[in-house]
C-alpha atoms as a PDB file:
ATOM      1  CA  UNK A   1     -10.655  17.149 -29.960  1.00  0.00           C
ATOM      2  CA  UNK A   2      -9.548  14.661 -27.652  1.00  0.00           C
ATOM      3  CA  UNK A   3     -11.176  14.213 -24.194  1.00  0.00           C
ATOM      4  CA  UNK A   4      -9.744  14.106 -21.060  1.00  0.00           C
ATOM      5  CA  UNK A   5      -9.867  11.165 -18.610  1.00  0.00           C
ATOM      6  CA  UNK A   6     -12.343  10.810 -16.376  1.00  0.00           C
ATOM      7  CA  UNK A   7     -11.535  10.055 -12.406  1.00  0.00           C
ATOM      8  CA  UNK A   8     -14.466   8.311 -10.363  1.00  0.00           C
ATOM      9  CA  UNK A   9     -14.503   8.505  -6.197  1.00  0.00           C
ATOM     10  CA  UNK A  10     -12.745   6.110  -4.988  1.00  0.00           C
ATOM     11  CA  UNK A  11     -10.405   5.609  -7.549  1.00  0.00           C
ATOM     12  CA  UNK A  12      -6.643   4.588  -6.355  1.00  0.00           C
ATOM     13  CA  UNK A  13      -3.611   6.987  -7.325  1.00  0.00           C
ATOM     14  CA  UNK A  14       0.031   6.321  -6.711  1.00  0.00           C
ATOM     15  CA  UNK A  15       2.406   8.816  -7.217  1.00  0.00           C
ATOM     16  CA  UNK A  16       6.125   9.654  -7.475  1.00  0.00           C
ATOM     17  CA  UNK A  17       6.908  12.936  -6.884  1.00  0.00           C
ATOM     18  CA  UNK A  18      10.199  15.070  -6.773  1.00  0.00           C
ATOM     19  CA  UNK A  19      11.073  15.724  -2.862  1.00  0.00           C
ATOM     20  CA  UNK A  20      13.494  14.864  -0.739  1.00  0.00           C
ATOM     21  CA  UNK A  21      11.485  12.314   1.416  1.00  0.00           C
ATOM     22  CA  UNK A  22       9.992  10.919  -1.784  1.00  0.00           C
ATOM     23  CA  UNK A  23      13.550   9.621  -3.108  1.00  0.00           C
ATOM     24  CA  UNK A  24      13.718   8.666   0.606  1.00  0.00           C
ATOM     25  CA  UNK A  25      10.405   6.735   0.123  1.00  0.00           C
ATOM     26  CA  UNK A  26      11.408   5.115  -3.098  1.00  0.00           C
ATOM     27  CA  UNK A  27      15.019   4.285  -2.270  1.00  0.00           C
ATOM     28  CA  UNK A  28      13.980   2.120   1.112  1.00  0.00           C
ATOM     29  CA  UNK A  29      11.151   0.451  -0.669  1.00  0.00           C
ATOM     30  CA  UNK A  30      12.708   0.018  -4.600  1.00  0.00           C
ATOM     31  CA  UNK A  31       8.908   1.462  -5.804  1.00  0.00           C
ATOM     32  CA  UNK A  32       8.828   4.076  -8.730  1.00  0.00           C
ATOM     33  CA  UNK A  33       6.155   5.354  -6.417  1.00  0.00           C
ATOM     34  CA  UNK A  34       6.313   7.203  -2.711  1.00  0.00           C
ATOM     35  CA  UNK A  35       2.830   8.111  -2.565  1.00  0.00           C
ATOM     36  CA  UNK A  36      -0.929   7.201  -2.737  1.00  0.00           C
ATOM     37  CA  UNK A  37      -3.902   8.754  -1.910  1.00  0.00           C
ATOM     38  CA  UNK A  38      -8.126   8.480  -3.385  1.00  0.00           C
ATOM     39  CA  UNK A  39     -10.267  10.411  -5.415  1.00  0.00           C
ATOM     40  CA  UNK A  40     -12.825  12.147  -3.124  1.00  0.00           C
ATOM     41  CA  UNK A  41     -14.808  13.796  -5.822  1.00  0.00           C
ATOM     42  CA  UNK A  42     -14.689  12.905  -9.453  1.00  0.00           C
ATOM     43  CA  UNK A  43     -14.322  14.420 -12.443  1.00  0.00           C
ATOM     44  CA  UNK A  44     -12.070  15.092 -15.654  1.00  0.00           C
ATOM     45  CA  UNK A  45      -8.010  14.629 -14.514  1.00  0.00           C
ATOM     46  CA  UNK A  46      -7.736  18.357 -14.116  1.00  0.00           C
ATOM     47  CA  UNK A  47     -10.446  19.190 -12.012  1.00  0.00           C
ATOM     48  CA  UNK A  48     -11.410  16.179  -9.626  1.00  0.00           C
ATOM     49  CA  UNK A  49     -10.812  16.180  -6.284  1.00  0.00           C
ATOM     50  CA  UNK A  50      -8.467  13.733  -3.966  1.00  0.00           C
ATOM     51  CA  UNK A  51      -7.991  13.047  -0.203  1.00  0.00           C
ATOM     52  CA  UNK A  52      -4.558  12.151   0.333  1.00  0.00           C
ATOM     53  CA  UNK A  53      -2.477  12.116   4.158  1.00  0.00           C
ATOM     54  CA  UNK A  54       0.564  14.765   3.295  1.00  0.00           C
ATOM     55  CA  UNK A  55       1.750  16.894   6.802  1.00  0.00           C
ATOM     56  CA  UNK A  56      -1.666  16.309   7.955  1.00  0.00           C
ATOM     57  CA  UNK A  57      -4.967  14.264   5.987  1.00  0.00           C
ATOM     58  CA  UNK A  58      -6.352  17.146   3.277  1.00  0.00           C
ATOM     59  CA  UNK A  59      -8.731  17.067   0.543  1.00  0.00           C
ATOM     60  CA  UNK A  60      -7.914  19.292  -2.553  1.00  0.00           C
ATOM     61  CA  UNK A  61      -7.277  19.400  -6.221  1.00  0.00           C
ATOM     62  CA  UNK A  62      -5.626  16.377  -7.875  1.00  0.00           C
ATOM     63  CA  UNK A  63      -3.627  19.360  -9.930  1.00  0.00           C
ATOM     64  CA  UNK A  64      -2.783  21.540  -7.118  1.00  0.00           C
ATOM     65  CA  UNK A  65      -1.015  19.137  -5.590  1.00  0.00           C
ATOM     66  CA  UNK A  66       0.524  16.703  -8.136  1.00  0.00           C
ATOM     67  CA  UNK A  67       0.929  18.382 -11.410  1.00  0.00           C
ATOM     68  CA  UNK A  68       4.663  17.704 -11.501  1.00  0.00           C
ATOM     69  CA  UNK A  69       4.900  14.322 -10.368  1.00  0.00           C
ATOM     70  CA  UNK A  70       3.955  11.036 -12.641  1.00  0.00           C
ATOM     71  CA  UNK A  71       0.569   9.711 -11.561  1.00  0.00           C
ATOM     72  CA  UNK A  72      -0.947   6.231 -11.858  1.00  0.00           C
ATOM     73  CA  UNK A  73      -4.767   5.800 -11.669  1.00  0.00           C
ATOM     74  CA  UNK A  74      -6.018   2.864 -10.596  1.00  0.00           C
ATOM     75  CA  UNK A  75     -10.092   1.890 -10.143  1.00  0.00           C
ATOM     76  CA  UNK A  76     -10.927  -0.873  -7.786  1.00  0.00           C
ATOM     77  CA  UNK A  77     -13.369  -2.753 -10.593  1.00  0.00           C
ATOM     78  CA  UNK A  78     -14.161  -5.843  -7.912  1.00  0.00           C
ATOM     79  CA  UNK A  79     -15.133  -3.918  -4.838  1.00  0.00           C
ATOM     80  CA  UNK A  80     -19.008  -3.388  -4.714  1.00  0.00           C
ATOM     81  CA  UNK A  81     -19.999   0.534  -5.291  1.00  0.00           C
ATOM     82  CA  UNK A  82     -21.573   0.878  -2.313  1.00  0.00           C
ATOM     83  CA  UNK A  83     -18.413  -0.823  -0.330  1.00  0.00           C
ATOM     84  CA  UNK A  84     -16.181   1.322  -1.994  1.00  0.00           C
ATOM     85  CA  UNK A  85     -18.246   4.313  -0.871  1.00  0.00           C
ATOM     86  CA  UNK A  86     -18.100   3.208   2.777  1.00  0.00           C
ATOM     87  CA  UNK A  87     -13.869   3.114   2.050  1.00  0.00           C
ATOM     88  CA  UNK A  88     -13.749   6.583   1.092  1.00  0.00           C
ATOM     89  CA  UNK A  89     -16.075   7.976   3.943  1.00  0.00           C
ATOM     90  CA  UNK A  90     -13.802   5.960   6.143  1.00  0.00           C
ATOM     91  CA  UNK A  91     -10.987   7.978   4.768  1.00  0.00           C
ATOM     92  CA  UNK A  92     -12.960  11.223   4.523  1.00  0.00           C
ATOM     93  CA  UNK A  93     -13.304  10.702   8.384  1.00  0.00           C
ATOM     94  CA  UNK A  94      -9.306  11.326   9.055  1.00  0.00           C
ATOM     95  CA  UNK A  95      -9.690  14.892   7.078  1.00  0.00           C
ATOM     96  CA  UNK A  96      -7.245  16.906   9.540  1.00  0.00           C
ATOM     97  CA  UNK A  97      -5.686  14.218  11.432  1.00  0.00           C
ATOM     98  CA  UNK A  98      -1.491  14.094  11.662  1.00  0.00           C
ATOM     99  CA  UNK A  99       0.535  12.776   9.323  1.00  0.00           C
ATOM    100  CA  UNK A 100       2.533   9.926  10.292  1.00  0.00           C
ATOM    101  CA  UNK A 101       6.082  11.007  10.310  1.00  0.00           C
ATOM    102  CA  UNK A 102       7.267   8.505  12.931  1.00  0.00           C
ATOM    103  CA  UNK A 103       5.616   5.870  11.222  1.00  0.00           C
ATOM    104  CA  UNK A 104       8.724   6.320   9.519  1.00  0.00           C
ATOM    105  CA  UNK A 105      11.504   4.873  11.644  1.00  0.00           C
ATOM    106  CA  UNK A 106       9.821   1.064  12.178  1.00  0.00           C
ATOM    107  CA  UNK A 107       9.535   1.185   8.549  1.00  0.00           C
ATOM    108  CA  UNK A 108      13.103   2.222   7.806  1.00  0.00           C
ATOM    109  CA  UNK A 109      14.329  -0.482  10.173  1.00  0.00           C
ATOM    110  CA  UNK A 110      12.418  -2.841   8.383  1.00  0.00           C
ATOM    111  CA  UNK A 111      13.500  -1.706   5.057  1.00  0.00           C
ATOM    112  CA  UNK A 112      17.175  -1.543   5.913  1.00  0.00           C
ATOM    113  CA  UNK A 113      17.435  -4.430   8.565  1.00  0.00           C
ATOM    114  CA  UNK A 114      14.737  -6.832   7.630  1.00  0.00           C
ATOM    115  CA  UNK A 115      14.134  -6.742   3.800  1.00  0.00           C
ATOM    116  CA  UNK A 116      11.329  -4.910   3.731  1.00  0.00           C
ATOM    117  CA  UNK A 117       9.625  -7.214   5.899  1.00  0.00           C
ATOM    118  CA  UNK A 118       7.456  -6.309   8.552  1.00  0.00           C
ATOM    119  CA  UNK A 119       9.438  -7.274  11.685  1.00  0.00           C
ATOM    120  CA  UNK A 120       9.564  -3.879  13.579  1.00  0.00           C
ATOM    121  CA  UNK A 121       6.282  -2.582  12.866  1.00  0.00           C
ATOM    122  CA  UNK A 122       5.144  -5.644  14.629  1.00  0.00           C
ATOM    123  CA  UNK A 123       7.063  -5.288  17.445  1.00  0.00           C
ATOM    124  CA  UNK A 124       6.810  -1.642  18.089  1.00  0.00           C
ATOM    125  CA  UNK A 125       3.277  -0.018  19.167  1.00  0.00           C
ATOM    126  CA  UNK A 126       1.682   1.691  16.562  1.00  0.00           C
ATOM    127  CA  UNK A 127       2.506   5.570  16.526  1.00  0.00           C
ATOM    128  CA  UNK A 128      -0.516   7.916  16.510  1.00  0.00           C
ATOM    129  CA  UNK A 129      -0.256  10.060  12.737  1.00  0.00           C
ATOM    130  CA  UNK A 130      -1.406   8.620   9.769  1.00  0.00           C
ATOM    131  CA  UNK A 131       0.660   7.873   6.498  1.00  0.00           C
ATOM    132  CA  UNK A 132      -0.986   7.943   3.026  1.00  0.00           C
ATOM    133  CA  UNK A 133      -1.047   4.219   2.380  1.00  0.00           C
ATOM    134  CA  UNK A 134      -1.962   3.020   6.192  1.00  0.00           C
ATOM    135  CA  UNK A 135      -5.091   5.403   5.739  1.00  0.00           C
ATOM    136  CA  UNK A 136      -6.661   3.741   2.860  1.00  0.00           C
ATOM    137  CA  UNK A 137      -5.015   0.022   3.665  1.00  0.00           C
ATOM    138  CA  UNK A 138      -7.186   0.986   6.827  1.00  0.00           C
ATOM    139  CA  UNK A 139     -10.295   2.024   5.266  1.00  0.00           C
ATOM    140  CA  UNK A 140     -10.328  -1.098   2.175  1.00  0.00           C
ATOM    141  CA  UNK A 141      -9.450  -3.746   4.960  1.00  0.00           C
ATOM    142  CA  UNK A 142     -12.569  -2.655   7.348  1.00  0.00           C
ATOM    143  CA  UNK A 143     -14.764  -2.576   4.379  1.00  0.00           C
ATOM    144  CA  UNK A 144     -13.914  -4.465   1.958  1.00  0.00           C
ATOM    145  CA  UNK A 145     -11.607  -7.129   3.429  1.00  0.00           C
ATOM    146  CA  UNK A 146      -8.750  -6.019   0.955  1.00  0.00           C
ATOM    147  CA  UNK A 147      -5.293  -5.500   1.554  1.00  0.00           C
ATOM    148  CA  UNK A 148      -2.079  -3.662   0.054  1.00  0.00           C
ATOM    149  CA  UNK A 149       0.158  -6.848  -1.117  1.00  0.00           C
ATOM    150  CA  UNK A 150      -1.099  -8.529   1.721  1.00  0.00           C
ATOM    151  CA  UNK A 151       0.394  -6.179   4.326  1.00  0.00           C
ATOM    152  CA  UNK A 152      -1.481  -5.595   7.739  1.00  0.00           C
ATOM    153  CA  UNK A 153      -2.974  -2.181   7.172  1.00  0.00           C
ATOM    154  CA  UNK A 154      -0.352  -0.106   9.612  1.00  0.00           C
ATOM    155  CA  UNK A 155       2.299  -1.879   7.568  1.00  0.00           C
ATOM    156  CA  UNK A 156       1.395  -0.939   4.124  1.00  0.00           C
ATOM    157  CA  UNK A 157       3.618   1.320   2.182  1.00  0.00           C
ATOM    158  CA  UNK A 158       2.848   2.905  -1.094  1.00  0.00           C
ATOM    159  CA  UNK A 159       5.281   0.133  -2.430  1.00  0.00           C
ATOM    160  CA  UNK A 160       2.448  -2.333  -1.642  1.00  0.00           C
ATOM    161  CA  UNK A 161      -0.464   0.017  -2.698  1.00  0.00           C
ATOM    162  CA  UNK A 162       1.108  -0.405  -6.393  1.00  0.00           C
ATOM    163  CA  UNK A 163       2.129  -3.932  -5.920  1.00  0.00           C
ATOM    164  CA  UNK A 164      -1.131  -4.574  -5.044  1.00  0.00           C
ATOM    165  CA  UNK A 165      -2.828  -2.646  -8.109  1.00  0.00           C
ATOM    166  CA  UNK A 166      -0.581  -4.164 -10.509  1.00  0.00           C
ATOM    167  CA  UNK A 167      -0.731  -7.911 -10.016  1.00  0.00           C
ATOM    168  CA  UNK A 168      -2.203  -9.827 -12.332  1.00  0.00           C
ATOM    169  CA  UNK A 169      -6.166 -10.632 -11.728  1.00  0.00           C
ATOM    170  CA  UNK A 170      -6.247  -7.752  -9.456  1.00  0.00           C
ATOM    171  CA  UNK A 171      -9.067  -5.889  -7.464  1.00  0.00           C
ATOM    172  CA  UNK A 172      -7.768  -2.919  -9.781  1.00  0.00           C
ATOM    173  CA  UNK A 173      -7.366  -1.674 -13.421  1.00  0.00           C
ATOM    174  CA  UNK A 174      -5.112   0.394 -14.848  1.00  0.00           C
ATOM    175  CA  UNK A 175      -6.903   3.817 -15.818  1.00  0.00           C
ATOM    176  CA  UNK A 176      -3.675   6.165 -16.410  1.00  0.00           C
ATOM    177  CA  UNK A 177      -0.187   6.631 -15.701  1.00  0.00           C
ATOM    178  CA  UNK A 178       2.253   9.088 -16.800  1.00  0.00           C
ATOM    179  CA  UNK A 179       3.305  12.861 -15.612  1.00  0.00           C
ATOM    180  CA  UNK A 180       0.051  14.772 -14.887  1.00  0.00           C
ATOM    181  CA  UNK A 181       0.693  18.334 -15.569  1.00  0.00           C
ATOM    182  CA  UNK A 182       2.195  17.213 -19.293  1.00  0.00           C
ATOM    183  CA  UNK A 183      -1.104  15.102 -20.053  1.00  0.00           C
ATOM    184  CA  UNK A 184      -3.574  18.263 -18.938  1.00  0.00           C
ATOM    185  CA  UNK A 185      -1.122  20.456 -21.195  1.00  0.00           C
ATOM    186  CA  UNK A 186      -1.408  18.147 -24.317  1.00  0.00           C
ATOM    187  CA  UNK A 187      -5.013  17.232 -24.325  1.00  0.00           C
ATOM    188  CA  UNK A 188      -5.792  20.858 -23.468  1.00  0.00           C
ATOM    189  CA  UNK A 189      -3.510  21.799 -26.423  1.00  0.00           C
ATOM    190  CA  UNK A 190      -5.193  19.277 -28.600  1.00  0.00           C
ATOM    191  CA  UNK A 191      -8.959  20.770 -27.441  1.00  0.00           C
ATOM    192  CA  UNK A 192      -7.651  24.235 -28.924  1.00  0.00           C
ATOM    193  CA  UNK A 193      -6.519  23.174 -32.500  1.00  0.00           C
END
């Protein structure tokens, strides 16, 4: 019987799922991903829980909500336990809060005008709402003095959150990545032969 993975609390996860906005996502920022958010509660893959900022910030199952999209898990390895706890309560703290939407148009601008480079966001004032990946950039840079590819917090896209989990000699390793909802299937199909 194979076993399933195992998710800690404050593990990383970038995702790319199938909507409308996420191709939008993806398309301005060239990412295979459009989405992050943190495990809240661990557990096995199937049953842990995450905290992610999606119409407004929400805690729920990791499978409810992203068991057709392709998932990367990433665990911050360098970041003291107990630092990494204060990053999720800092998260935990935005539970109901907006979601971002007009975080959107600096970021656009940037994307389409600017490169990708954060010229707009600088020059606008920051919009109240919070986006998935300025919520934890927000939370790891109080805490833990780490940022999303270098990226001010408000500026951080889940382009960056990725970027930033994939460089070499990262904060982060590499714990799983591939479509969610196939994995469960497989490994539960495997536990019942």
């Amino acid at each position: 019987m194979s076993d399933i993975i195992h998710l800690e609390r404050g593990d990383l996860l970038c995702s790319r799922g199938n909507s409308w906005l996420g191709g939008a996502i993806r398309k301005l920022t060239g990412s295979p991903t459009n989405h992050c958010a943190m495990v809240r509660i661990g557990g096995p893959i199937d049953r842990c829980q995450i905290i992610e900022s999606d119409k407004k910030v929400r805690t729920g199952y990791l499978m409810d909500y992203h068991k057709n999209d392709i998932v990367w898990v990433y665990r911050p390895v360098r970041i003291p336990h107990h630092t990494l706890m204060l990053v999720v309560q800092a998260v935990e703290e935005h539970i109901g809060d907006d979601y971002g939407y007009l975080e959107f148009l600096p970021q656009a601008i940037d994307a389409l005008f600017f490169g990708g480079n954060v010229v707009m966001r600088h020059t606008l004032p920051l919009i109240p709402g919070t986006q998935c990946s300025s919520l934890i950039a927000q939370a790891l840079w109080t805490y833990a003095h780490e940022t999303f590819n270098s990226k001010e917090a408000y500026a951080a896209s889940p382009a960056d959150a990725m970027l930033e989990a994939t460089k070499p000699l990262t904060t982060y390793e590499n714990v799983f990545g591939e479509h969610l909802g196939k994995y469960v299937a497989s490994v539960r199909s495997l536990g019942a032969a």
